[in-house]
Protein backbone atom coordinates (compact mmCIF):
# COMPACT_ATOMS: atom_id res chain seq x y z
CA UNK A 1 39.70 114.45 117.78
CA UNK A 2 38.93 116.62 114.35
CA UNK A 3 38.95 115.38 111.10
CA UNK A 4 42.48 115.27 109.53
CA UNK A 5 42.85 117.85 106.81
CA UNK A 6 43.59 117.07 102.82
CA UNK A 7 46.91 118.40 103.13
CA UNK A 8 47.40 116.57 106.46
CA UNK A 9 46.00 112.98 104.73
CA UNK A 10 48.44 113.25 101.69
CA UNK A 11 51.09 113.77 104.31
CA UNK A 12 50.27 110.86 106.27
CA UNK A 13 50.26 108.71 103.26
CA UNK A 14 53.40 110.16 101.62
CA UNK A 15 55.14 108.80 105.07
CA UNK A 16 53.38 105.56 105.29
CA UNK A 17 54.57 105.05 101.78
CA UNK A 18 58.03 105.98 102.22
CA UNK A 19 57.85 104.38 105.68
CA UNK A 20 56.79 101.08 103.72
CA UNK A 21 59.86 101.39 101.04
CA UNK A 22 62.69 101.34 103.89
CA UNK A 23 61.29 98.54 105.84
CA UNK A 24 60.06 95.89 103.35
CA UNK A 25 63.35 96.70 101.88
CA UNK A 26 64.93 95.70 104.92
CA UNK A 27 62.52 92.84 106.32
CA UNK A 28 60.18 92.27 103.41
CA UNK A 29 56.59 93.04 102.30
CA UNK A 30 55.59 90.25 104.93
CA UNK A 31 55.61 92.98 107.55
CA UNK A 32 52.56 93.54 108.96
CA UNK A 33 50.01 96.47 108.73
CA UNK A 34 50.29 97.05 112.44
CA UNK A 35 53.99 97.21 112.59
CA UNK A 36 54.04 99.57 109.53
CA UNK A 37 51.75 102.40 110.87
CA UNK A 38 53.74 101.89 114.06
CA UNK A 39 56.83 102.72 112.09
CA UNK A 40 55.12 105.38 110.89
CA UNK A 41 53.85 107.44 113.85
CA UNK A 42 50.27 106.91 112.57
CA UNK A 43 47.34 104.77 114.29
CA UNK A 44 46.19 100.71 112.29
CA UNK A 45 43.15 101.95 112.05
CA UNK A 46 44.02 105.00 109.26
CA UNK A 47 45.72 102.30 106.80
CA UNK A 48 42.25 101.42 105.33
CA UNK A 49 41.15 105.05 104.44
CA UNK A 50 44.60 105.29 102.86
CA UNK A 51 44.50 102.36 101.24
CA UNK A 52 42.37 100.14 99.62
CA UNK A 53 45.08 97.06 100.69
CA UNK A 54 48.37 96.04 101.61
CA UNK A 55 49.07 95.14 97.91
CA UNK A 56 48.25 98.82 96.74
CA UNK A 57 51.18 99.78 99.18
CA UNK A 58 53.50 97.47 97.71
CA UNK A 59 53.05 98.42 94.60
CA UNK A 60 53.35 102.32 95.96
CA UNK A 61 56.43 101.29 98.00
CA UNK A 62 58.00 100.06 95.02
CA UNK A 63 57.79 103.12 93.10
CA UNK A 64 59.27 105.14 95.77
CA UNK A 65 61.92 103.09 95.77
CA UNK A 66 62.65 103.29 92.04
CA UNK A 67 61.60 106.99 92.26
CA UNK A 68 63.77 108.27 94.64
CA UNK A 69 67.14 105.99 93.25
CA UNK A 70 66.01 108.08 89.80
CA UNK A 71 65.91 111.23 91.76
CA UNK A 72 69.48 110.57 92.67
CA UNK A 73 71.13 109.37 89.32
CA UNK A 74 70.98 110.01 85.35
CA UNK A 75 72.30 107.85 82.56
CA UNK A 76 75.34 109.87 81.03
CA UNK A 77 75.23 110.34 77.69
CA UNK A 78 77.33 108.27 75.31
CA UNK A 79 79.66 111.13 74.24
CA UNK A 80 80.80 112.04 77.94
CA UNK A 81 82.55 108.06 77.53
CA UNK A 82 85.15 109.20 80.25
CA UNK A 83 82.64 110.52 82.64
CA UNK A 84 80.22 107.81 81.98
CA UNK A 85 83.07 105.06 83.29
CA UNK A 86 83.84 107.18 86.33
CA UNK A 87 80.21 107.13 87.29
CA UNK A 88 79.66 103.51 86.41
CA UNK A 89 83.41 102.71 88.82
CA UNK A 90 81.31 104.81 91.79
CA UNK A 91 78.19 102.56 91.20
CA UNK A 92 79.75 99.58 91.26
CA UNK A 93 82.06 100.90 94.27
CA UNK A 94 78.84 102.25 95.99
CA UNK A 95 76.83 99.17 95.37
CA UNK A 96 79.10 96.94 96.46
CA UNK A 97 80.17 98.39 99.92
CA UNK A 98 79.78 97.20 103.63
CA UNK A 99 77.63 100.61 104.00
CA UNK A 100 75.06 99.36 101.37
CA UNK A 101 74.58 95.79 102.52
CA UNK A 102 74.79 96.70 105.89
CA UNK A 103 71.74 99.76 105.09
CA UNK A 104 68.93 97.58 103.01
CA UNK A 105 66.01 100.16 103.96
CA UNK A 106 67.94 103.06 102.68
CA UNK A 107 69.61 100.87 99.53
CA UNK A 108 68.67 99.88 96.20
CA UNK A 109 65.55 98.21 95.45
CA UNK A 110 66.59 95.87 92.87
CA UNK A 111 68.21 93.63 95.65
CA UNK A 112 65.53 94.97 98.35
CA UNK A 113 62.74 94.02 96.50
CA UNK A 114 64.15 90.70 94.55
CA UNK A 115 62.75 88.08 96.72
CA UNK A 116 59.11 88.76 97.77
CA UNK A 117 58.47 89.60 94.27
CA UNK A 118 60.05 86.54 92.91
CA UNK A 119 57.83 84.34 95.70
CA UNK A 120 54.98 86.15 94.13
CA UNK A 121 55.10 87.40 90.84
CA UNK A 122 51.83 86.90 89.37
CA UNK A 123 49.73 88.73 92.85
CA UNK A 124 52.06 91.84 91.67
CA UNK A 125 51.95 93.11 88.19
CA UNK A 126 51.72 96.87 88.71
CA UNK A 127 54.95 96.14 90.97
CA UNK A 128 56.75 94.03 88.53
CA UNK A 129 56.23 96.54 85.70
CA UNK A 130 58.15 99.20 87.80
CA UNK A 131 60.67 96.21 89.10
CA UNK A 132 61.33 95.61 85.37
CA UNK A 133 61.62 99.34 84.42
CA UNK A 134 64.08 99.98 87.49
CA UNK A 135 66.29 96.95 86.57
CA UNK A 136 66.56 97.98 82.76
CA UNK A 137 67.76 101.54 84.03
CA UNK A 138 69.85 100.22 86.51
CA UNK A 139 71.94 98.29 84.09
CA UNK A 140 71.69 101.08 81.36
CA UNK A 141 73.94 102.57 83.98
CA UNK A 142 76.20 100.46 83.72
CA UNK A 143 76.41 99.41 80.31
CA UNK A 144 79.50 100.09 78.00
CA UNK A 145 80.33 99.64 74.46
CA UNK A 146 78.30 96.37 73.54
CA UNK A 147 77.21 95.76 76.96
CA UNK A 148 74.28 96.56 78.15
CA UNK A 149 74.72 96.09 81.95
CA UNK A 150 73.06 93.19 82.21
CA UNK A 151 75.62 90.54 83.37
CA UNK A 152 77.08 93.18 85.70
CA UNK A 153 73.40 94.30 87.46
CA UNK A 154 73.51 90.69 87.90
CA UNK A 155 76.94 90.18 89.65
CA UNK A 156 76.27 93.62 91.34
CA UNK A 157 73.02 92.00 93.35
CA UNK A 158 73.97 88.61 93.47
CA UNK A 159 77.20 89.69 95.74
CA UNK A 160 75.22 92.11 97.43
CA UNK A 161 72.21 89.54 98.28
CA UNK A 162 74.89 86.90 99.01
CA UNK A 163 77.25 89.48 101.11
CA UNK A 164 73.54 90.26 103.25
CA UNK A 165 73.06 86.61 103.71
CA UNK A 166 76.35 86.24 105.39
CA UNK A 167 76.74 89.22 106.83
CA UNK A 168 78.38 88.25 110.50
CA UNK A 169 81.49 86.33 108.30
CA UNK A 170 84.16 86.95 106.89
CA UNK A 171 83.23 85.60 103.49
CA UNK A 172 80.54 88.25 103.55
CA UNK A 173 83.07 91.20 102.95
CA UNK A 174 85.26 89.09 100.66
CA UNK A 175 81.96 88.53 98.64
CA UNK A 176 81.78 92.34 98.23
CA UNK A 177 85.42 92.45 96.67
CA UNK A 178 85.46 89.68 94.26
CA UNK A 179 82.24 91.54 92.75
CA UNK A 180 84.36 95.05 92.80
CA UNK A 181 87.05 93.57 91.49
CA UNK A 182 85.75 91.31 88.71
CA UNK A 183 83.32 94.83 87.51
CA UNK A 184 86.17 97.40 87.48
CA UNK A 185 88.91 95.43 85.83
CA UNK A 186 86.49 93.81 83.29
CA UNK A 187 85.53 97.17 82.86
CA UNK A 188 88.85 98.90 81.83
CA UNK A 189 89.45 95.88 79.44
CA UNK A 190 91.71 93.87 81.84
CA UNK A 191 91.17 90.25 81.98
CA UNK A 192 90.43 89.31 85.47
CA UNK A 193 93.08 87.22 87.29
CA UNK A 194 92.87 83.48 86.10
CA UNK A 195 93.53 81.25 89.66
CA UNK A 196 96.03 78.85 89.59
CA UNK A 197 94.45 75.09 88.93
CA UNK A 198 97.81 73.29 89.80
């Protein structure tokens, strides 16, 4: 067999990279070199001339992540205030839908990525920089008036990681709408409903 061609490497490791995204999104970074290039189409033995180790993909897999959700969203600027809440309903309804927990690999990496770098976040810096970066533009999204998203980012993932965690029950999908419903009416200035204590 011939050598593989620049053009023909860079392809190879665009794929494992974006092959690497979807499925430690979905199963973790704990899957294994093997199982990736499998996934991939590509023979073990061509990670190492990609690579210089599984961590480098991490942090590469990361980035994708966070690049590609950029690719496919924009803060709105202050003025457009109407358009701005429209987008930030269709986040929140996007985010927060039985498509999105049930896709992880194809979803956002703020929830994807939460756990493996919170069992390891000193072995990761380059990856936690980006994390951080992609969780401050994630709740710029969503931030109105004084708010800056925060709280909200944090209900939006928190349902979503709790709604993936249950998945085969009922509560899973009722998880989903208390989120929904808590974000959108908080954010038209209706007070949530208050439940009944007597």
């Amino acid at each position: 067999m011939g050598r593989v061609s620049q053009a023909q490497a860079q392809e190879n490791r665009q794929r494992v990279v974006a092959t690497a995204s979807r499925m430690f999104r979905e199963k973790g970074t704990a899957v294994s070199v093997a199982d990736l290039m499998k996934a991939a189409g590509l023979t073990h033995g061509g990670f190492y001339k990609q690579f210089g180790s599984k961590e480098d993909l991490v942090d590469e897999a990361i980035a994708h992540a966070f690049d590609e959700q950029a690719a496919h969203s924009a803060v709105v600027p202050e003025e457009q205030a109407g358009e701005h809440e429209a987008a930030r309903r269709t986040l929140i309804e996007d985010y927060l839908s039985v498509w999105h927990r049930d896709h992880p690999g194809e979803g956002c990496p703020v929830s994807g990525f939460a756990a493996d770098l919170g069992r390891e976040p000193g072995q990761a810096a380059r990856a936690q920089d980006v994390y951080i970066n992609g969780v401050r533009n994630r709740a710029a999204r969503l931030a109105t008036g004084d708010d800056d998203g925060m709280a909200q980012l944090c209900t939006m993932v928190g349902a979503l990681v709790l709604a993936r965690a249950t998945r085969d029950n009922p509560i899973s999908d009722e998880l989903l709408q208390a989120a929904r419903t808590a974000l959108t009416e908080s954010g038209t200035g209706q007070s949530a409903p208050q439940r009944r204590t007597d």
